[in-house]
Each structure stands twice: as C-alpha cells, then as structure tokens.
Protein backbone atom coordinates (compact mmCIF):
# COMPACT_ATOMS: atom_id res chain seq x y z
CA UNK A 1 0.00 0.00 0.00
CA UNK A 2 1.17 3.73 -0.49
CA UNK A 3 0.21 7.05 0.81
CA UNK A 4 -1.93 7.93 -2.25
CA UNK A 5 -3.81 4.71 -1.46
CA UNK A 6 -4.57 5.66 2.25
CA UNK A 7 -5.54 9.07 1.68
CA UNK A 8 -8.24 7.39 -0.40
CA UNK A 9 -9.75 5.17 1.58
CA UNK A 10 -10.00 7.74 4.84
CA UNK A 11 -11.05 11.05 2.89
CA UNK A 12 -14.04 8.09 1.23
CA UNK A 13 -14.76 6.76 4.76
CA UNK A 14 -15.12 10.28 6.39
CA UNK A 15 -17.72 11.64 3.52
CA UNK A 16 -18.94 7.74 2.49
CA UNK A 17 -19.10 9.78 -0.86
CA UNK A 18 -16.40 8.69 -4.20
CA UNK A 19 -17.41 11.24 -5.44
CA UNK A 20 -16.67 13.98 -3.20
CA UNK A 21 -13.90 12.61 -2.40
CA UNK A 22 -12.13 12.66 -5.44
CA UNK A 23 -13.32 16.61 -5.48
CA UNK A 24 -10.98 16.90 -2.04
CA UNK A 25 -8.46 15.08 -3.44
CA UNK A 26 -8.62 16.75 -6.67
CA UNK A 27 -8.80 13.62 -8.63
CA UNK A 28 -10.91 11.43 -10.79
CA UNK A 29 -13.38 9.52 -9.36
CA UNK A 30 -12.42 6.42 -11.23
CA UNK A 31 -8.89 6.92 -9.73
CA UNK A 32 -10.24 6.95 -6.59
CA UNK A 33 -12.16 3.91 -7.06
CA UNK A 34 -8.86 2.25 -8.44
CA UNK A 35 -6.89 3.11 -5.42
CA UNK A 36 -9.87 1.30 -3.27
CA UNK A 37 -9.83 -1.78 -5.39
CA UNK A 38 -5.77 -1.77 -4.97
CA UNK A 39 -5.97 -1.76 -1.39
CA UNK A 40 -8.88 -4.13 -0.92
CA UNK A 41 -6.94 -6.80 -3.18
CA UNK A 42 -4.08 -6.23 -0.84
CA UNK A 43 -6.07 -6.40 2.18
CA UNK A 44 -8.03 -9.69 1.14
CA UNK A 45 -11.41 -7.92 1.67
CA UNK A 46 -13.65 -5.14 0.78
CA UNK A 47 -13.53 -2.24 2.89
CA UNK A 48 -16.95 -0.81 1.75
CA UNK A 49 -20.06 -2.03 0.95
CA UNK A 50 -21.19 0.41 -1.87
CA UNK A 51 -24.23 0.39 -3.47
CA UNK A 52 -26.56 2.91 -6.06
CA UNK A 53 -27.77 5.04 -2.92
CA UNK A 54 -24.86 4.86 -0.53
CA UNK A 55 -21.45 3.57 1.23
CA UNK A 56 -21.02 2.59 4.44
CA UNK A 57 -17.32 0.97 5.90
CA UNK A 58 -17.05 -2.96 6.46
CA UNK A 59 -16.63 -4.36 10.00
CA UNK A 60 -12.77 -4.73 8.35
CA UNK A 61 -12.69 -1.40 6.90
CA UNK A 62 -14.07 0.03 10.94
CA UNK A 63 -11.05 -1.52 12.01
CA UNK A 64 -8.69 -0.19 9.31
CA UNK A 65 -9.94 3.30 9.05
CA UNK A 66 -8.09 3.94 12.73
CA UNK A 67 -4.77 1.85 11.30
CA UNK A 68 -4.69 3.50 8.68
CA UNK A 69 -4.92 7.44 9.38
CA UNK A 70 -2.11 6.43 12.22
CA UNK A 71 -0.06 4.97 9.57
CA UNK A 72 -0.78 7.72 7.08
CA UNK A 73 0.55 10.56 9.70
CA UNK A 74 3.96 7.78 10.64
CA UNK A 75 4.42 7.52 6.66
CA UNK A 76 3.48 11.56 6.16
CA UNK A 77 6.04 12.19 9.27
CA UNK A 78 8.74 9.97 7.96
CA UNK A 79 8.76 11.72 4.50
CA UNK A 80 9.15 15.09 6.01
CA UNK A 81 12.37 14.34 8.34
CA UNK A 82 13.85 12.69 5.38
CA UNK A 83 13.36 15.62 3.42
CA UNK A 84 14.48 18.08 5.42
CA UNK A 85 17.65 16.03 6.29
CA UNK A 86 18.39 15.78 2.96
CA UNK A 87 18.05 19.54 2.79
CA UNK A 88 20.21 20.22 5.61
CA UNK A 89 22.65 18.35 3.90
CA UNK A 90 22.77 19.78 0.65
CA UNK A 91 22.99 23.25 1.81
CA UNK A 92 26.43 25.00 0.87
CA UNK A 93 28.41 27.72 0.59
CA UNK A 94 31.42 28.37 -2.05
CA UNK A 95 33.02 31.70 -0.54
CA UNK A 96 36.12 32.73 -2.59
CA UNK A 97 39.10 34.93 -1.35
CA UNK A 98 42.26 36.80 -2.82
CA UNK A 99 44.30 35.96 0.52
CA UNK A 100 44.54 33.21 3.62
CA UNK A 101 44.46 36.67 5.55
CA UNK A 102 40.90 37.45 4.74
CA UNK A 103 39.76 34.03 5.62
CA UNK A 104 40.88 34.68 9.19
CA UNK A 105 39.58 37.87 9.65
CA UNK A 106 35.78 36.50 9.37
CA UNK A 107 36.36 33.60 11.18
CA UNK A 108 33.42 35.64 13.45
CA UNK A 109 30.92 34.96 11.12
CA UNK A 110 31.50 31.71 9.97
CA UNK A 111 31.53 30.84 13.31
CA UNK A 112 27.74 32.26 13.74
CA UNK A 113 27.07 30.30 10.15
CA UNK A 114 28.30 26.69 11.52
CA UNK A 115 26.18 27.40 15.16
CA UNK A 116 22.84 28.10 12.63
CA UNK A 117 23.55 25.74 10.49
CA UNK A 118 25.62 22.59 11.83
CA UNK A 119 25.01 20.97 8.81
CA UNK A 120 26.50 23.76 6.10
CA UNK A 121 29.31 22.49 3.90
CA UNK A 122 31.64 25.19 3.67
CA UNK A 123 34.17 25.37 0.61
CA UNK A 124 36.84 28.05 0.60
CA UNK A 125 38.79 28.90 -2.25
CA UNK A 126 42.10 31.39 -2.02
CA UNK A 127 43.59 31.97 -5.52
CA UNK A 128 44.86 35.29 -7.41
CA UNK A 129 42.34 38.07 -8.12
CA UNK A 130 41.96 36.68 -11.91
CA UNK A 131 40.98 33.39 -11.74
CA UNK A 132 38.57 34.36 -8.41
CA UNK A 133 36.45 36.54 -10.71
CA UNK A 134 37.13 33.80 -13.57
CA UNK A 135 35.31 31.52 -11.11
CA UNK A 136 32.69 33.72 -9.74
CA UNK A 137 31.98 34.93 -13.51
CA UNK A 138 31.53 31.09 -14.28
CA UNK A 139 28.78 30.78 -10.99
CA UNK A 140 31.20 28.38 -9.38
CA UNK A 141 31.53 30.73 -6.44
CA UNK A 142 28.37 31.87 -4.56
CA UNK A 143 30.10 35.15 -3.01
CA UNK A 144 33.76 36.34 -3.07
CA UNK A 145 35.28 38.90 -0.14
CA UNK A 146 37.00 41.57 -1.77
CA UNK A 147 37.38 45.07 -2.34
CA UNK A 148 35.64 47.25 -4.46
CA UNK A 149 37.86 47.85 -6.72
CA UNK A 150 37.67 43.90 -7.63
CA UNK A 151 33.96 44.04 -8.71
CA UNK A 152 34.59 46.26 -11.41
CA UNK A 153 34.88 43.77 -14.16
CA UNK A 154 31.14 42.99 -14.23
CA UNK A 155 27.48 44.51 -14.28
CA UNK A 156 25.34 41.92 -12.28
CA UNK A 157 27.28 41.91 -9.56
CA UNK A 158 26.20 43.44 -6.07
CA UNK A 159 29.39 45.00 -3.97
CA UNK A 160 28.19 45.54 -0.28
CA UNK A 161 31.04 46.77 1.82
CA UNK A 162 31.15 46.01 5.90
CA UNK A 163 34.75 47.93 6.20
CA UNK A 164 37.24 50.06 5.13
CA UNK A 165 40.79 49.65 5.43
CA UNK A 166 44.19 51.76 3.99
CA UNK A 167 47.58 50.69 2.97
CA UNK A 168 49.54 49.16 5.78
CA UNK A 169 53.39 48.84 6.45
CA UNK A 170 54.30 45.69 8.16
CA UNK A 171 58.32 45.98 9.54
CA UNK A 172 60.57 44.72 12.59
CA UNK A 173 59.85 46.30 15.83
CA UNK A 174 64.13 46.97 15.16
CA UNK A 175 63.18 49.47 12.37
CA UNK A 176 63.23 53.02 13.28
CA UNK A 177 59.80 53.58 11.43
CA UNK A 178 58.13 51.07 13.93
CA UNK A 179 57.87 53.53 16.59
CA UNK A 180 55.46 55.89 14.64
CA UNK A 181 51.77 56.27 14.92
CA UNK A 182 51.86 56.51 11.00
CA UNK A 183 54.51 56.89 8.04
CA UNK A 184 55.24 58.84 4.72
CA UNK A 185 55.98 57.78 1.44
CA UNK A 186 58.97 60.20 2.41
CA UNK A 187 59.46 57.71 5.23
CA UNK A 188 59.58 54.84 2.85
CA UNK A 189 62.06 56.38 0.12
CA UNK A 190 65.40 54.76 1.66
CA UNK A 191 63.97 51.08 2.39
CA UNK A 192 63.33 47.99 0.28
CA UNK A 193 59.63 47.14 -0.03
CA UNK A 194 58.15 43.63 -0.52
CA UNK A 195 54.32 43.87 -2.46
CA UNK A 196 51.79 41.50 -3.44
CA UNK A 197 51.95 40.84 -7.85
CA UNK A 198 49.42 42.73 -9.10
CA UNK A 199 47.78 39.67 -10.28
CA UNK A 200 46.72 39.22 -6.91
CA UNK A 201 45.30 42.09 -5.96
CA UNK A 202 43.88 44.36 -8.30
CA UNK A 203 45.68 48.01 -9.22
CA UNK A 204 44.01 50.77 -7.44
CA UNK A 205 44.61 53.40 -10.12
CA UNK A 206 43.82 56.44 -7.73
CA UNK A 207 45.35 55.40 -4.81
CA UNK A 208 48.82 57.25 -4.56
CA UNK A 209 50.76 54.55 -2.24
CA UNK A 210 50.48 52.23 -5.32
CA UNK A 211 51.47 54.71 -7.78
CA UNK A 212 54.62 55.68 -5.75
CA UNK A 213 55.28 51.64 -5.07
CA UNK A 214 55.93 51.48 -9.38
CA UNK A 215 57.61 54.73 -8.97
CA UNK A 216 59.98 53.38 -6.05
CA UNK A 217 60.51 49.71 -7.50
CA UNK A 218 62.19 51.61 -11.17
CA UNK A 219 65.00 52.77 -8.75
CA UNK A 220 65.47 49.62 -5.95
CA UNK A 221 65.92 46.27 -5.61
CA UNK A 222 61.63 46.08 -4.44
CA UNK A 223 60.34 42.68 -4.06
CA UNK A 224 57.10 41.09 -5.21
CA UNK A 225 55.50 37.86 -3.44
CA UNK A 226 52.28 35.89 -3.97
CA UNK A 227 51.06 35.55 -0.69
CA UNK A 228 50.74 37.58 2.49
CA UNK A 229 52.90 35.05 5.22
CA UNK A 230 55.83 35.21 2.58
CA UNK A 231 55.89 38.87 2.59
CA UNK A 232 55.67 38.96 6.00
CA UNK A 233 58.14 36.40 6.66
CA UNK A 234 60.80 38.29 4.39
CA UNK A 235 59.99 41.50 6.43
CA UNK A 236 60.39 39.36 9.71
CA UNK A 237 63.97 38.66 8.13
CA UNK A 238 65.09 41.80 7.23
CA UNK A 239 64.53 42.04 3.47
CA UNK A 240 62.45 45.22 3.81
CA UNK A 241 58.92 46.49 4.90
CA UNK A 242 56.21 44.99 3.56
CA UNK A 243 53.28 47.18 2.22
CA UNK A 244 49.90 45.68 2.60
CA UNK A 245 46.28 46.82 2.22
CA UNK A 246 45.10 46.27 5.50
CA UNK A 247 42.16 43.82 4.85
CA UNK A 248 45.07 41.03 3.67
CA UNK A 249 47.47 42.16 7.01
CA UNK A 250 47.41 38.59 9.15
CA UNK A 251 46.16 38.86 12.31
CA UNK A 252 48.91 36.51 13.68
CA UNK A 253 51.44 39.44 12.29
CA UNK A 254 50.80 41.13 15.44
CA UNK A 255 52.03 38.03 17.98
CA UNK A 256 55.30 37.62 15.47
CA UNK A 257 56.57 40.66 16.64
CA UNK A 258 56.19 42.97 13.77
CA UNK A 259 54.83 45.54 14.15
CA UNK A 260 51.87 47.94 11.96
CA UNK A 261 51.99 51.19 10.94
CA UNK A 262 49.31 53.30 8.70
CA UNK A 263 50.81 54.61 5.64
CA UNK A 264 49.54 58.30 5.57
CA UNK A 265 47.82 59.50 2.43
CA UNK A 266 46.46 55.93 1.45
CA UNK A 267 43.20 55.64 -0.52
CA UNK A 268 40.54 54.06 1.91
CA UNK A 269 39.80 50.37 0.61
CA UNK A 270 35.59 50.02 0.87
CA UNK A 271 36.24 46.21 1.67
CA UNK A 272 33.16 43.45 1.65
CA UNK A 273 31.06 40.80 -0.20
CA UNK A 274 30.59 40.55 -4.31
CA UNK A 275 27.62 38.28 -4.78
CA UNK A 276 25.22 38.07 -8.03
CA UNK A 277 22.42 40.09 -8.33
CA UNK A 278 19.82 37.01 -9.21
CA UNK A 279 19.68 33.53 -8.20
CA UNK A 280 22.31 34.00 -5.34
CA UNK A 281 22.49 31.96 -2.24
CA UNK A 282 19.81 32.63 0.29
CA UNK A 283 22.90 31.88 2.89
CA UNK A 284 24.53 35.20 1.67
CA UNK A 285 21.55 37.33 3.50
CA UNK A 286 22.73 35.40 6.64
CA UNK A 287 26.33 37.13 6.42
CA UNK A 288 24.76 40.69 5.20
CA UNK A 289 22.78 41.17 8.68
CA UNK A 290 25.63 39.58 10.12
CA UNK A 291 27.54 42.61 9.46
CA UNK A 292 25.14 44.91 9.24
CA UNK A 293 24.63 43.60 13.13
CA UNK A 294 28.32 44.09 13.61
CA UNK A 295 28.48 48.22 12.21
C-alpha cells in the first residue's frame, strides 16, 4: 500500500461519498475507485459495501480506518524528516578569497554560520584576483570577499562593503619607522619594499601609495611575493617592509613581533562581499545582517 492509497480510503470513509472525495483530493473519481480496489486486493477484503444510494465501511474497513490514518501521519512524518535532512545536507556555501588573511579575519561569522547551520558544507577557495572573478563569472563561487575595486569587471554583480581599510606597512619592531603612529611615502624612500603581484590584488589606479610603489621599485631592488605570510616572513627577516592593504594584514602578524603602521595619504579600501544580483544563495543574507549587526 502507499500514501496515495490511504488518503483514499480515509477522505471516502469520512464523507462515504467517491465522489466527493475525489473533489478533495482533486482527482478522478475512477482513480479513486482504483486506489480502493488496490488496497482491498491487498487487504483480502472489501472495505466498503457500496451500493446505487450509498457507502457505508465494512466491519474490516471500521477496524482499518483507525490503522490507517495512524499509519498515514507515521508515513506523512517519515517523508518530512527525510526531506528536510536531505536539505540540511545539501545546503552549501562556495566563498572565494584573494588571501589566507581574509579568511581569518571572518572567522566571526563563519563561526555564527556553523552554530545556525551545523550541517553547512563550507568550501573556501584562495587563488589570485583573476581566476577568483574567472570563477565567480563562471557561478562556481556563490560570493567572493574583496574590495571594491575587484567588482569592477562585471554589471550583475552586487558589492556591499562592511569595512574600510588603507595601505599598511608591516616591519621589525628593530626598524626606526616602527615607533610611529603613521609613516610617509617620504618615510619609505630609503627602504626595500616587498608587495603582493598585481595579479593578486587588483591596481588601485587612484590610490597614490600604489602609484609611488611602481615609482619606487624603477630605482630599488623592491620585491614582489604571492602571498601575504611570505611577505611577511621576508619582512620578519630583514629584506624590507612589507606594504599591505590592510584587509590582507594577518592577524597573527601582530604576535610575530612585527609591528603595523598606517601609511599616511592611502586611498581608503571600501572592503566586503561581491555576490550576483539574481539567483544568489539565500545563505549570503545570513552574512549581510551579520555585518550589518556588527556596524
């Protein structure tokens, strides 16, 4: 027997009608007949005795019509915890970043994503700034963390920012520069600088810091790395002072005994969330009020 067959038989033994019954159900009223025949041959014995003028339940049918509505809700039940397993299971999130660094820094709210939903499969991917929006232009990516900047390449994309950061300098608490609140590009003139390629994060055309860093690297021995714990590691070591923008600075730079200084006239980075304007993940409203919440 299935569900279809025991809606039949209680919706007929509660109006004793076919007919009106298969108006509830919206079906035909030979269907519903069929699905009574069905379940009688499976039973062994009729569960009505219909004539022209009426129905009326069988002594078996009395006895079944209770079995069967307790069965119906059990079956009904059942269906419903599978399905919403299944849904709790297939819910996901592809979140794409430029740096480890970023990843770090909202650690807040993924940790408010994994205590609503225990079930969420996660997938992080951390790659140069090209082949992010390559992969977020191809909808394999349901949001990317980025600056603004970054989201210039396409129309149906929605930037919301959440912060705003500025050019960093990241140097040993040995260098002379450490001890100031905040530095010149003055400041900077005499001393090596290690920088991200610009494949990895996207050229700020009107931010001056970046047009002095080409300036600077004609005339010294700069240094260009591909991730943000190499550039601090060579900084760490002496090669130089690494120039960051601040949303890619590692929090962990701060217990490694380096030390942070604000370049002065940096452009302010609008820093946030680049997610499609249709069809996007319902999850993504989740981290909007989550910083929204946090402002």
């Amino acid at each position: 027997m299935n569900t279809q067959q025991l809606k039949c038989f209680i919706c007929v033994a509660d109006k004793l009608n076919f007919t009106r019954a298969a108006e509830e159900l919206f079906l035909s009223t030979s269907t519903v007949t069929h699905h009574i025949q069905s379940l009688e041959e499976e039973m062994g014995t009729p569960l009505f005795i219909r004539n022209k003028k009426s129905v009326h339940l069988t002594s078996a049918g009395e006895v079944f019509y209770n079995d069967a509505k307790e069965l119906l809700e059990r079956l009904t039940g059942m269906r419903k915890r599978v399905n919403q397993a299944a849904e709790k299971s297939n819910i996901s999130l592809r979140i794409g970043f430029t740096t480890h660094a970023e990843s770090w820094h909202v650690k807040d709210c993924f940790t408010a994503l994994a205590q609503k939903y225990p079930d969420l499969n996660i997938h992080i991917t951390v790659t140069n700034y090209n082949q992010l929006m390559n992969f977020f232009s191809n909808h394999q990516l349901d949001l990317v963390f980025c600056s603004k900047e970054m989201t210039a390449f396409g129309n149906d994309i929605i930037f919301s920012a959440f912060a705003h950061k500025y050019s960093m300098a990241i140097m040993p608490a040995s260098c002379p520069l450490s001890q100031k609140e905040s530095i010149t590009l003055s400041d900077l003139e005499p001393y090596r600088l290690i920088t991200y390629e610009d494949r990895m994060i996207p050229y700020i055309s009107d931010d001056p810091v970046q047009n002095w860093i080409h300036t600077h690297s004609l005339s010294h021995p700069d240094i260009k790395e591909y991730d943000e714990y190499s550039a601090m590691t060579l900084a760490a070591s002496g090669f130089g002072i690494a120039l960051l923008p601040g949303f890619c600075v590692p929090k962990s730079v701060i217990d490694s005994g380096l030390c942070i200084v604000k370049i002065d006239g940096s452009t302010e980075i609008s820093y946030g969330i680049a997610y499609p304007k249709k069809d996007y993940n319902p999850l993504i409203k989740d981290i909007l009020n989550y910083f929204k919440s946090k402002k």
